[in-house]
C-alpha atoms as a PDB file:
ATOM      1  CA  UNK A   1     215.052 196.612 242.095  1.00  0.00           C
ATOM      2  CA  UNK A   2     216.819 199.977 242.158  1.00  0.00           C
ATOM      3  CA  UNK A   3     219.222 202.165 239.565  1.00  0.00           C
ATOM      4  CA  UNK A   4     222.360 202.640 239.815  1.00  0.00           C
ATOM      5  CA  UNK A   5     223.453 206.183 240.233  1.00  0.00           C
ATOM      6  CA  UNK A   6     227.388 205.652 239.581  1.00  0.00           C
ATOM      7  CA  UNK A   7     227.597 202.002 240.622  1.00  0.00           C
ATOM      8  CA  UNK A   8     225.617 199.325 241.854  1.00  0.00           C
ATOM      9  CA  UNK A   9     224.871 200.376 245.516  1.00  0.00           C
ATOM     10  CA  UNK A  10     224.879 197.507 248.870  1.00  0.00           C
ATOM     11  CA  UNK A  11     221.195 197.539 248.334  1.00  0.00           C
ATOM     12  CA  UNK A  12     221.107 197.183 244.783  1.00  0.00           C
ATOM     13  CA  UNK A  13     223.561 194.113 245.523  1.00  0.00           C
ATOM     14  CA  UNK A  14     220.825 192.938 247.503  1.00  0.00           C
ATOM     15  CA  UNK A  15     218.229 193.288 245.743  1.00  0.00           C
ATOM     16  CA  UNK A  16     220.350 191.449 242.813  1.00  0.00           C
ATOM     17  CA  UNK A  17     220.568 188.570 245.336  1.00  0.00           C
ATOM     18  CA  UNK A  18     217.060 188.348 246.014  1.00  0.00           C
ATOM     19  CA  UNK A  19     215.559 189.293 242.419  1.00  0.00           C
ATOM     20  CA  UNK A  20     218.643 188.105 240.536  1.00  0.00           C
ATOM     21  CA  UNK A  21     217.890 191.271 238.251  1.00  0.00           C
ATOM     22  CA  UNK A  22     218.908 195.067 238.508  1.00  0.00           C
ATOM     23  CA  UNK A  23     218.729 198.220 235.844  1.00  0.00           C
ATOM     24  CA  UNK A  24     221.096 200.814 235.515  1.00  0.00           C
ATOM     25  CA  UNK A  25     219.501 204.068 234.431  1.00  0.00           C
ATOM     26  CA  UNK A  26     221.768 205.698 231.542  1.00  0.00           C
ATOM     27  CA  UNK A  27     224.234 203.214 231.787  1.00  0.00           C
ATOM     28  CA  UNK A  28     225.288 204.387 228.185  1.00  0.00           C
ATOM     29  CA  UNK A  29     224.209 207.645 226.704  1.00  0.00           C
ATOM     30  CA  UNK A  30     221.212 208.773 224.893  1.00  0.00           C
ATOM     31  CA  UNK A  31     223.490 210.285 221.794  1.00  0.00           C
ATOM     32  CA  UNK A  32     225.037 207.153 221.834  1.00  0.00           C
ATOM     33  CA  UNK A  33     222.050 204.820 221.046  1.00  0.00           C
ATOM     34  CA  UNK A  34     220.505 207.231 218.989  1.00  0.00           C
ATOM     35  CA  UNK A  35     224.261 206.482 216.887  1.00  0.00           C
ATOM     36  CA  UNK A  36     223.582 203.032 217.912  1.00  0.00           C
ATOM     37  CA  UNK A  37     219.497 203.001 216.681  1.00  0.00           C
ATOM     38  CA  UNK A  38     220.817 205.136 213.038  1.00  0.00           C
ATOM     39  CA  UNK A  39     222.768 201.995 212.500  1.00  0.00           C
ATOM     40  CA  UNK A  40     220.364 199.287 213.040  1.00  0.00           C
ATOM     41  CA  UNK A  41     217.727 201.443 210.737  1.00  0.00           C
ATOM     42  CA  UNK A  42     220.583 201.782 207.737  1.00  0.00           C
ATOM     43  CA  UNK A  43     220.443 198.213 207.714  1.00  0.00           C
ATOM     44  CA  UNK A  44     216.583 197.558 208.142  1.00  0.00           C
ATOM     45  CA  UNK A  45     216.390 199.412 204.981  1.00  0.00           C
ATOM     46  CA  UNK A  46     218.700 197.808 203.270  1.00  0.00           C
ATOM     47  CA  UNK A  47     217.782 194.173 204.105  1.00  0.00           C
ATOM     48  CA  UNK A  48     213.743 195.015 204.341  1.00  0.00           C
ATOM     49  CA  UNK A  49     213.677 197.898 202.470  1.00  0.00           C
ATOM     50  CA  UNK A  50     212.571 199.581 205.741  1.00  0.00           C
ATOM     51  CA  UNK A  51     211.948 203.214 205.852  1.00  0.00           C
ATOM     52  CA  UNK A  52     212.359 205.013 209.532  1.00  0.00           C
ATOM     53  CA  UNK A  53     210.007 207.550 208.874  1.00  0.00           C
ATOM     54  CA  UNK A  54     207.015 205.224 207.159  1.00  0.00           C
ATOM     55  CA  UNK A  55     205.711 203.258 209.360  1.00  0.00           C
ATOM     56  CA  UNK A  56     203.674 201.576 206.833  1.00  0.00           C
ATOM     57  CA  UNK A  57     206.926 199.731 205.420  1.00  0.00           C
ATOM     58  CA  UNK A  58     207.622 198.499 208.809  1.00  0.00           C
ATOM     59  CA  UNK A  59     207.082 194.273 209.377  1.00  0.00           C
ATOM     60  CA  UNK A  60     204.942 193.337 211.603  1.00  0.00           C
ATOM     61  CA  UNK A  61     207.318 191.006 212.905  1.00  0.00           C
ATOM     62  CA  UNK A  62     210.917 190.717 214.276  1.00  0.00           C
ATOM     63  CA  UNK A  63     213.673 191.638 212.285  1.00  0.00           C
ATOM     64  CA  UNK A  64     216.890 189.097 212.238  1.00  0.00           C
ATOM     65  CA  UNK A  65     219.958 188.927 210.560  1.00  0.00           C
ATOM     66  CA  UNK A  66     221.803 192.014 211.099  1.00  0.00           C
ATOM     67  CA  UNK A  67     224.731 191.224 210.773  1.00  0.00           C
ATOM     68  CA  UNK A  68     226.319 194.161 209.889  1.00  0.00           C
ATOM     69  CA  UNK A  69     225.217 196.169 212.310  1.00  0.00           C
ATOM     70  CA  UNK A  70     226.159 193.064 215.063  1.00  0.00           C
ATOM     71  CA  UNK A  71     229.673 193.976 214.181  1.00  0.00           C
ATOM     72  CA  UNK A  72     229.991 197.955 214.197  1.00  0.00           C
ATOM     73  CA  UNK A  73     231.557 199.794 216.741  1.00  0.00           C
ATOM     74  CA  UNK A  74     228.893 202.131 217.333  1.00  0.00           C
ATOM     75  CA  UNK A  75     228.229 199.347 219.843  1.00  0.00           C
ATOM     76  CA  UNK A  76     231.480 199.212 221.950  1.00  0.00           C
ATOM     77  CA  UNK A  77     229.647 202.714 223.536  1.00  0.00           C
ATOM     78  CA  UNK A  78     227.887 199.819 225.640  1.00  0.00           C
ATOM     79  CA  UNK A  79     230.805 199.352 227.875  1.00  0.00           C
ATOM     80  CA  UNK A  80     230.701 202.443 229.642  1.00  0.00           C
ATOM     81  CA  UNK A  81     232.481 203.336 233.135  1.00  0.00           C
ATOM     82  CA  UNK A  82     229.020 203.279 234.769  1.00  0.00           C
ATOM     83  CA  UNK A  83     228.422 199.413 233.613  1.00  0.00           C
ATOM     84  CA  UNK A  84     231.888 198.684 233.746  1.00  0.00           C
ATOM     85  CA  UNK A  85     231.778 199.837 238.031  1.00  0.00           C
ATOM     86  CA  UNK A  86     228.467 197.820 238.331  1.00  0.00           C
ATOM     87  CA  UNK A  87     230.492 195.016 236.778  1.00  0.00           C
ATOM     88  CA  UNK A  88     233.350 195.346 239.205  1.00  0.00           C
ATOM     89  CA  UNK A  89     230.781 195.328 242.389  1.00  0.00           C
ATOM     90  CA  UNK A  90     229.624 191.980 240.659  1.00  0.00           C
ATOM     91  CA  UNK A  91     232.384 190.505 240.238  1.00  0.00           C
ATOM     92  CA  UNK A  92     235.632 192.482 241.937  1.00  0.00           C
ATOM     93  CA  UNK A  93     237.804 194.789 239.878  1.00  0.00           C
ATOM     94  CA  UNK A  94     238.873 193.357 236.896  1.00  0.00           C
ATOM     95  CA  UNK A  95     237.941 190.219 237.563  1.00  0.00           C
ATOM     96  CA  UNK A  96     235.625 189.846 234.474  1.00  0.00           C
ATOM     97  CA  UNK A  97     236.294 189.689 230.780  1.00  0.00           C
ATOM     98  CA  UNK A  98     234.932 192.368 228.234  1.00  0.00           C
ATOM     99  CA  UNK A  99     233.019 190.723 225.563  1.00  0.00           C
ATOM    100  CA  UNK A 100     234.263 190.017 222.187  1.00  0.00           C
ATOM    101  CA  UNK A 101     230.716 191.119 220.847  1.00  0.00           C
ATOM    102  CA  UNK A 102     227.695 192.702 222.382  1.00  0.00           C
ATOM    103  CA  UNK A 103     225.276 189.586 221.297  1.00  0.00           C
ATOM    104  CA  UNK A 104     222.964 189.597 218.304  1.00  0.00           C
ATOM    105  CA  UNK A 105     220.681 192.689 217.520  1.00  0.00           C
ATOM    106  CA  UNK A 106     217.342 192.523 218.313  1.00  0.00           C
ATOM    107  CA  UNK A 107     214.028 193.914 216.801  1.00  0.00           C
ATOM    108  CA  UNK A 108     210.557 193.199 216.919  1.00  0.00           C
ATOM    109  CA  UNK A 109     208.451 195.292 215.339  1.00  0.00           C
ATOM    110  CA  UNK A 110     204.885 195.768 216.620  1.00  0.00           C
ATOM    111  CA  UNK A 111     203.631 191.894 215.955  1.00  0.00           C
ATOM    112  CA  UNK A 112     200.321 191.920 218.379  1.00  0.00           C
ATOM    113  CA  UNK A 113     197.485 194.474 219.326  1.00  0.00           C
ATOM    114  CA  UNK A 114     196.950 192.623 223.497  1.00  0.00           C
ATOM    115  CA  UNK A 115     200.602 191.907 225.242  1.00  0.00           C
ATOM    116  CA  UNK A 116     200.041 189.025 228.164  1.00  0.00           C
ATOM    117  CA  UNK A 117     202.985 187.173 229.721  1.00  0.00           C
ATOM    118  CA  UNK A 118     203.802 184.328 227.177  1.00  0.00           C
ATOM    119  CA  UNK A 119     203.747 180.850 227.609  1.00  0.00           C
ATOM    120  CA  UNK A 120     206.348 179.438 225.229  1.00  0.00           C
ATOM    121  CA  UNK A 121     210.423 179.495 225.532  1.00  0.00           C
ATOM    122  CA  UNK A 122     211.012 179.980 229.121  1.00  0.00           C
ATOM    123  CA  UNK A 123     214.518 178.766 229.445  1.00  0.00           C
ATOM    124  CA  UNK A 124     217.863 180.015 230.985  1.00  0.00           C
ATOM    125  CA  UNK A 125     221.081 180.800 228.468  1.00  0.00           C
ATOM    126  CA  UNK A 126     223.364 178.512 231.257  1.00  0.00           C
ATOM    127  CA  UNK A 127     223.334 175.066 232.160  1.00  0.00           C
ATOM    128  CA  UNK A 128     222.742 173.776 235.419  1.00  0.00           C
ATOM    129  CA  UNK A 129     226.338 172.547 236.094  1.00  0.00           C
ATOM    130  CA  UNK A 130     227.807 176.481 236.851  1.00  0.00           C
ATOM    131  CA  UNK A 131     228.349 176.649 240.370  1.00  0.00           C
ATOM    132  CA  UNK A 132     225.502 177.707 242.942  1.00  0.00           C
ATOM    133  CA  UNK A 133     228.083 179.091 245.212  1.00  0.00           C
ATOM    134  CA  UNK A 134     229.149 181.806 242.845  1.00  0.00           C
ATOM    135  CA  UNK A 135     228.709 184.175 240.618  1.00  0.00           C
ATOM    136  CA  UNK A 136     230.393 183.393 237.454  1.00  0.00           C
ATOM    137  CA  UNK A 137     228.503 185.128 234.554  1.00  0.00           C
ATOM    138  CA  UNK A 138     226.047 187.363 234.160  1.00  0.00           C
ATOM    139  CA  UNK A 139     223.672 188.457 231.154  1.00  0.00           C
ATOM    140  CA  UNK A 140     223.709 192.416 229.769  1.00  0.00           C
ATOM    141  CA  UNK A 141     220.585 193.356 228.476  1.00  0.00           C
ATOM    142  CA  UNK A 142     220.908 196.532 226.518  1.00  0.00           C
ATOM    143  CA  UNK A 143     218.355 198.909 225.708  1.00  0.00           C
ATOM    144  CA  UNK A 144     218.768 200.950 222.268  1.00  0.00           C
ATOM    145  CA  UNK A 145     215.398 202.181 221.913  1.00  0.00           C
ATOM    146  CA  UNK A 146     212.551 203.331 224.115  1.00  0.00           C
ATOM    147  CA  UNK A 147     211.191 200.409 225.749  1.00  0.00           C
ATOM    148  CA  UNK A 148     207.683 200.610 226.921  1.00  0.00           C
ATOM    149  CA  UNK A 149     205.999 198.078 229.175  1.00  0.00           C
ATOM    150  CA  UNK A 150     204.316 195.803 226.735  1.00  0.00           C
ATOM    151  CA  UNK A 151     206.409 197.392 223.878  1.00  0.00           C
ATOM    152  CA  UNK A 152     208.533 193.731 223.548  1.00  0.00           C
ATOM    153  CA  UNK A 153     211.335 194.001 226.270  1.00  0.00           C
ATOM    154  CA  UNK A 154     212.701 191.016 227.242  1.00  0.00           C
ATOM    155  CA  UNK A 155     209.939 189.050 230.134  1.00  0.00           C
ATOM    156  CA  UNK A 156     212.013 188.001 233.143  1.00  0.00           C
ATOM    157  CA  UNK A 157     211.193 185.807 235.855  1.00  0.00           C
ATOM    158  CA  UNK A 158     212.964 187.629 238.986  1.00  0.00           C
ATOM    159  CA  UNK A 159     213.954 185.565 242.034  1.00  0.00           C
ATOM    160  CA  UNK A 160     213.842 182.132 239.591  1.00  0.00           C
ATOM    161  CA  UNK A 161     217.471 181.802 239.958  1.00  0.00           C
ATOM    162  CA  UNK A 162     217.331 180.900 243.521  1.00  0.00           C
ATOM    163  CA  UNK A 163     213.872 178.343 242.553  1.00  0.00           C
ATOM    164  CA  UNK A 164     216.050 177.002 240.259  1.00  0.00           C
ATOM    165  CA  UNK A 165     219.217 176.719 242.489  1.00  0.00           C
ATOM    166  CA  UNK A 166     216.649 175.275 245.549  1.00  0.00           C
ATOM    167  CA  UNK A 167     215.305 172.752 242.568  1.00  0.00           C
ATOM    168  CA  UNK A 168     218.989 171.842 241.259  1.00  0.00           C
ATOM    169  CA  UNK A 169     219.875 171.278 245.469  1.00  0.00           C
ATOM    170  CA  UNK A 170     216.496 168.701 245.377  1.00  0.00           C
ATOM    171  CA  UNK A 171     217.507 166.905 242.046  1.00  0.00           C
ATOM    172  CA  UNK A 172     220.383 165.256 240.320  1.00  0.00           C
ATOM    173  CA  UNK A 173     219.307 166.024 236.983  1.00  0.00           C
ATOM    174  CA  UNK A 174     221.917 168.259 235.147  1.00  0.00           C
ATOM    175  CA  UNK A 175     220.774 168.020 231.457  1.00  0.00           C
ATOM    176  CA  UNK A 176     220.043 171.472 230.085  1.00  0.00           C
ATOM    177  CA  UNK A 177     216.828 170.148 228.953  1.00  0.00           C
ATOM    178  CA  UNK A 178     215.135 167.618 231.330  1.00  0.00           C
ATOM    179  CA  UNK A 179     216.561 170.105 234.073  1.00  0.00           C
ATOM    180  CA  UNK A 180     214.424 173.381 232.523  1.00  0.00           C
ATOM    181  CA  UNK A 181     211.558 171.026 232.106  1.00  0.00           C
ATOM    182  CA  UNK A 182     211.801 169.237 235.395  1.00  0.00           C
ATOM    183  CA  UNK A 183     211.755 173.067 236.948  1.00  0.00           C
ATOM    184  CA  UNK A 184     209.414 174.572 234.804  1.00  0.00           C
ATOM    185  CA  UNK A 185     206.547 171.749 235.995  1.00  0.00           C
ATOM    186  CA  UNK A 186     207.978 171.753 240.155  1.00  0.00           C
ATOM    187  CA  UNK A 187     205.013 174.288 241.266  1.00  0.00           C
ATOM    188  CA  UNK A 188     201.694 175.166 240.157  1.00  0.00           C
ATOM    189  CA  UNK A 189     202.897 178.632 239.637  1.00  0.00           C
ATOM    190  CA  UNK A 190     205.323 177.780 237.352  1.00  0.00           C
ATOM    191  CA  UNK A 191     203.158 175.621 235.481  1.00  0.00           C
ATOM    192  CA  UNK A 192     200.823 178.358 234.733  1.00  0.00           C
ATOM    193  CA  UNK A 193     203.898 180.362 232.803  1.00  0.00           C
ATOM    194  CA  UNK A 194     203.833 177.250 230.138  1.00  0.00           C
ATOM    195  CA  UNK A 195     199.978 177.611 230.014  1.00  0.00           C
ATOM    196  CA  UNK A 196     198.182 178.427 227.073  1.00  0.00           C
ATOM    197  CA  UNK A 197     195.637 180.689 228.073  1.00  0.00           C
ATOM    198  CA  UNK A 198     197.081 183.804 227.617  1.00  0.00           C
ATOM    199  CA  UNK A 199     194.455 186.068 229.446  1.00  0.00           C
ATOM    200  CA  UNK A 200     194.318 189.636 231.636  1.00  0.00           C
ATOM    201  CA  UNK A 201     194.071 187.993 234.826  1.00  0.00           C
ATOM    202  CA  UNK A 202     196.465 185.521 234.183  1.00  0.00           C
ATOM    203  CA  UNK A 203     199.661 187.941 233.443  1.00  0.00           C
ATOM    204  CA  UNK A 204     198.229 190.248 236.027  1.00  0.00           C
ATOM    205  CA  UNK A 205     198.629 186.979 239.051  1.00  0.00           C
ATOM    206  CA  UNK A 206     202.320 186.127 236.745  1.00  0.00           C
ATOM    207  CA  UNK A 207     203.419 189.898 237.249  1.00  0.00           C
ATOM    208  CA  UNK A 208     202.335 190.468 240.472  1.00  0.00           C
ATOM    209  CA  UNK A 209     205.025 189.009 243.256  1.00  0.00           C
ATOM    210  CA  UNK A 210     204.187 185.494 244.261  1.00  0.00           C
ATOM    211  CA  UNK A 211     205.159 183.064 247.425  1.00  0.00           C
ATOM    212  CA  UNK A 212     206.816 180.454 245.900  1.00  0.00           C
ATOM    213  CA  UNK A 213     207.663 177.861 248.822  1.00  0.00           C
ATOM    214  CA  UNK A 214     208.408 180.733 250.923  1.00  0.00           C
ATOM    215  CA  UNK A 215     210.592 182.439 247.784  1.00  0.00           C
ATOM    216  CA  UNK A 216     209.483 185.338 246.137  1.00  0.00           C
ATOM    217  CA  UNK A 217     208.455 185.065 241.799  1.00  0.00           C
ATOM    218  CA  UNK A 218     207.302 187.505 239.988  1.00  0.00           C
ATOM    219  CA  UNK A 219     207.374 188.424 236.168  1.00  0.00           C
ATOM    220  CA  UNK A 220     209.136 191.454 235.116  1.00  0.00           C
ATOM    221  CA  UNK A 221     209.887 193.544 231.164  1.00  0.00           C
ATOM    222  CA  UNK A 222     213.375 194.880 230.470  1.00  0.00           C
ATOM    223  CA  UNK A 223     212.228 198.377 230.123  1.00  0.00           C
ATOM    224  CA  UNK A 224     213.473 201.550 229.692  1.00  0.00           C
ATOM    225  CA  UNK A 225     214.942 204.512 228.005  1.00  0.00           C
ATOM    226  CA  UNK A 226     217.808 204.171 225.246  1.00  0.00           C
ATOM    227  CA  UNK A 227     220.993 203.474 226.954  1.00  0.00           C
ATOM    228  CA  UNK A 228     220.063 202.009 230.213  1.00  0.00           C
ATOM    229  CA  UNK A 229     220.957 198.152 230.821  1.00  0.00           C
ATOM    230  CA  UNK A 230     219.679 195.234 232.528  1.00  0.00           C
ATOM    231  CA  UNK A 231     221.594 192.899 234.461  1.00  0.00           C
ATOM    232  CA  UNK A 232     220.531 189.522 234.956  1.00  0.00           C
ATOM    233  CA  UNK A 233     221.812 186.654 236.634  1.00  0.00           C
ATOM    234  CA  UNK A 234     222.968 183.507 234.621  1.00  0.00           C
ATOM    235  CA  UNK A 235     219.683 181.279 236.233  1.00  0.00           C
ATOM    236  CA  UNK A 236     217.306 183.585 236.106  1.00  0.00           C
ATOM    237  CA  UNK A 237     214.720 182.362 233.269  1.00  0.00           C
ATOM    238  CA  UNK A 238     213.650 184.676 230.398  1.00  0.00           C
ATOM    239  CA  UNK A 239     211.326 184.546 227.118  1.00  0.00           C
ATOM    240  CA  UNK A 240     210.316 186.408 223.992  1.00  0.00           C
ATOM    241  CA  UNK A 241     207.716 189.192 224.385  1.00  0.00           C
ATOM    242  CA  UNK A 242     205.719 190.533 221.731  1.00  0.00           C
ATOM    243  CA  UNK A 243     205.482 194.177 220.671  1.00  0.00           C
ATOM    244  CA  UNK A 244     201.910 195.535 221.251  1.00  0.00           C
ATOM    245  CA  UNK A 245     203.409 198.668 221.039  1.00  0.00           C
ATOM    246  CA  UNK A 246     203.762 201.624 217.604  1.00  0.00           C
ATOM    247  CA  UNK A 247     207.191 202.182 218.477  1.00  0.00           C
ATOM    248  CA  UNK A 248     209.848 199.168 217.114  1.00  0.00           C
ATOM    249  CA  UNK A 249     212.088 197.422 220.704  1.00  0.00           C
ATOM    250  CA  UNK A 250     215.925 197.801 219.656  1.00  0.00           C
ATOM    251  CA  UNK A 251     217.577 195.863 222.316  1.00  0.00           C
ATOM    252  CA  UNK A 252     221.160 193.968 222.464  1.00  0.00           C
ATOM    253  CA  UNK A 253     221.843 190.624 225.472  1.00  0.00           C
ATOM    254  CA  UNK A 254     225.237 188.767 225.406  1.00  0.00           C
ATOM    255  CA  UNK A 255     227.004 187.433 228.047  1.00  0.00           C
ATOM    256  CA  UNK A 256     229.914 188.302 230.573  1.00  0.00           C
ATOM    257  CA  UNK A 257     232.106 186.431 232.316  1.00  0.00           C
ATOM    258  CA  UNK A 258     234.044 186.025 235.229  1.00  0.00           C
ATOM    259  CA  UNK A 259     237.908 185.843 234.273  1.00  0.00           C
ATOM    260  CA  UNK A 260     238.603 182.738 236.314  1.00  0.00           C
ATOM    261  CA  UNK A 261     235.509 181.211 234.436  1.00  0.00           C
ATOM    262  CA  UNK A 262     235.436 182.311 231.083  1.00  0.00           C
ATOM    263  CA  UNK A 263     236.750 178.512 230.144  1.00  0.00           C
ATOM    264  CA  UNK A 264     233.299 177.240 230.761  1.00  0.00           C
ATOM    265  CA  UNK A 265     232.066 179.189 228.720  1.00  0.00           C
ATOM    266  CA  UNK A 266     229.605 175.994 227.144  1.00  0.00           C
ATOM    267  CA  UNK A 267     229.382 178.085 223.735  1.00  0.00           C
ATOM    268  CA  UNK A 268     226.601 179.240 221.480  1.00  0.00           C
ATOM    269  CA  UNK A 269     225.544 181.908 224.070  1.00  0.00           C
ATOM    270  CA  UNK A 270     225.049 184.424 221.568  1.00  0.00           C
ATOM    271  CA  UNK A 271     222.312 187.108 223.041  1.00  0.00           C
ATOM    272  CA  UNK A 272     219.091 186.511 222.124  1.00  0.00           C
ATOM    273  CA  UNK A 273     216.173 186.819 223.831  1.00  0.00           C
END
């Protein structure tokens, strides 16, 4: 995986095709998330009573529920010309649809003192009947605060959309659930991302890039400065992190369509993790 400079590059592409995954360095601008972050902390204090600069009346948990600051147009500074060109390489000029929101806000707070790749809540946000041959949506992860590794970005699994598109090609299940299951429990590698025995060595082999059946896996964190954004394709499985990090993750994830596709759009893809 490589950042974009002013668009997704031909080997970025690539590496989107293999990894299903790619980060675009200030896709959006610092000043902008720090408008962005001032937001999200107005209403931490007012639903949590949260104060910025005391750390002691920070949770030690996720925060949910901002609604408020879901809606504000601090937000729209997302959709910059830098995402919007990596869009158009994705997709072809104009061919997608801006979002009507930027997903739901999320924080976690520092919840955990040892991060290890979890083991719960690997899923995709798509069902399995989107076509294989194309890309018709993508997920835009964005990054409002300093993201750390272990500091509670979103874990990815790049290169499981094409395990999962090799599984789908194997098997005629198309439930969303007996699907994720069915592919979650298909290789011993897999099977060891729903173990629990959260250990060092364990996310170490999970993080480090793995021959699946002659396809590479490996586990990766959306991480970053404020304002650069993730882009992740539709099949390619995610979970929830914890935050064994001081500083709080501030992140945003919705979806975005292609034009010709947005009617199957199945609904309820709202952005979380």
């Amino acid at each position: 995986m490589r950042d974009a400079v002013d668009m997704l590059t031909a080997q970025q592409r690539i590496d989107f095709e293999r990894d299903g995954i790619v980060r675009i360095s200030g896709a959006f601008s610092g000043v902008a998330a720090e408008r962005m972050q001032a937001v999200v902390w107005r209403e931490l204090a007012r639903r949590y009573a949260v104060d910025r600069d005391i750390p002691t009346t920070w949770p030690r948990s996720a925060a949910t529920g901002l609604k408020s600051s879901k809606k504000h147009r601090e937000f729209d500074a997302i959709l910059s010309q830098k995402l919007s060109e990596s869009l158009d390489v994705l997709f072809g000029s104009g061919e997608w649809t801006r979002p009507k929101a930027w997903g739901n806000v999320l924080v976690t707070f520092r919840d955990a003192d040892v991060w290890t790749v979890p083991h719960r809540v690997w899923h995709s946000d798509f069902p399995p009947t989107l076509c294989a041959e194309k890309l018709d949506v993508v997920k835009v992860w964005s990054l409002i605060s300093h993201i750390e590794p272990s500091g509670g970005g979103t874990p990815h699994i790049a290169g499981s959309h094409r395990l999962f598109a090799r599984w789908l090609a194997n098997n005629p299940e198309r439930d969303y659930k007996r699907a994720k299951f069915g592919f979650l429990k298909s290789h011993p590698w897999l099977r060891e991302l729903s173990s629990d025995s959260p250990s060092h060595e364990r996310t170490t082999r999970l993080m480090r890039e793995s021959d699946i059946d002659g396809l590479p896996a490996r586990v990766v964190e959306t991480i970053g400065q404020p304002g650069d954004v993730w882009i992740t394709h539709p099949w390619v499985f995610h979970s929830i992190a914890c935050n064994a990090r001081d500083e709080p993750r501030m992140q945003r994830s919705t979806a975005v369509w292609r034009r010709s596709a947005r009617s199957a759009d199945p609904g309820g893809i709202e952005g979380g993790d």
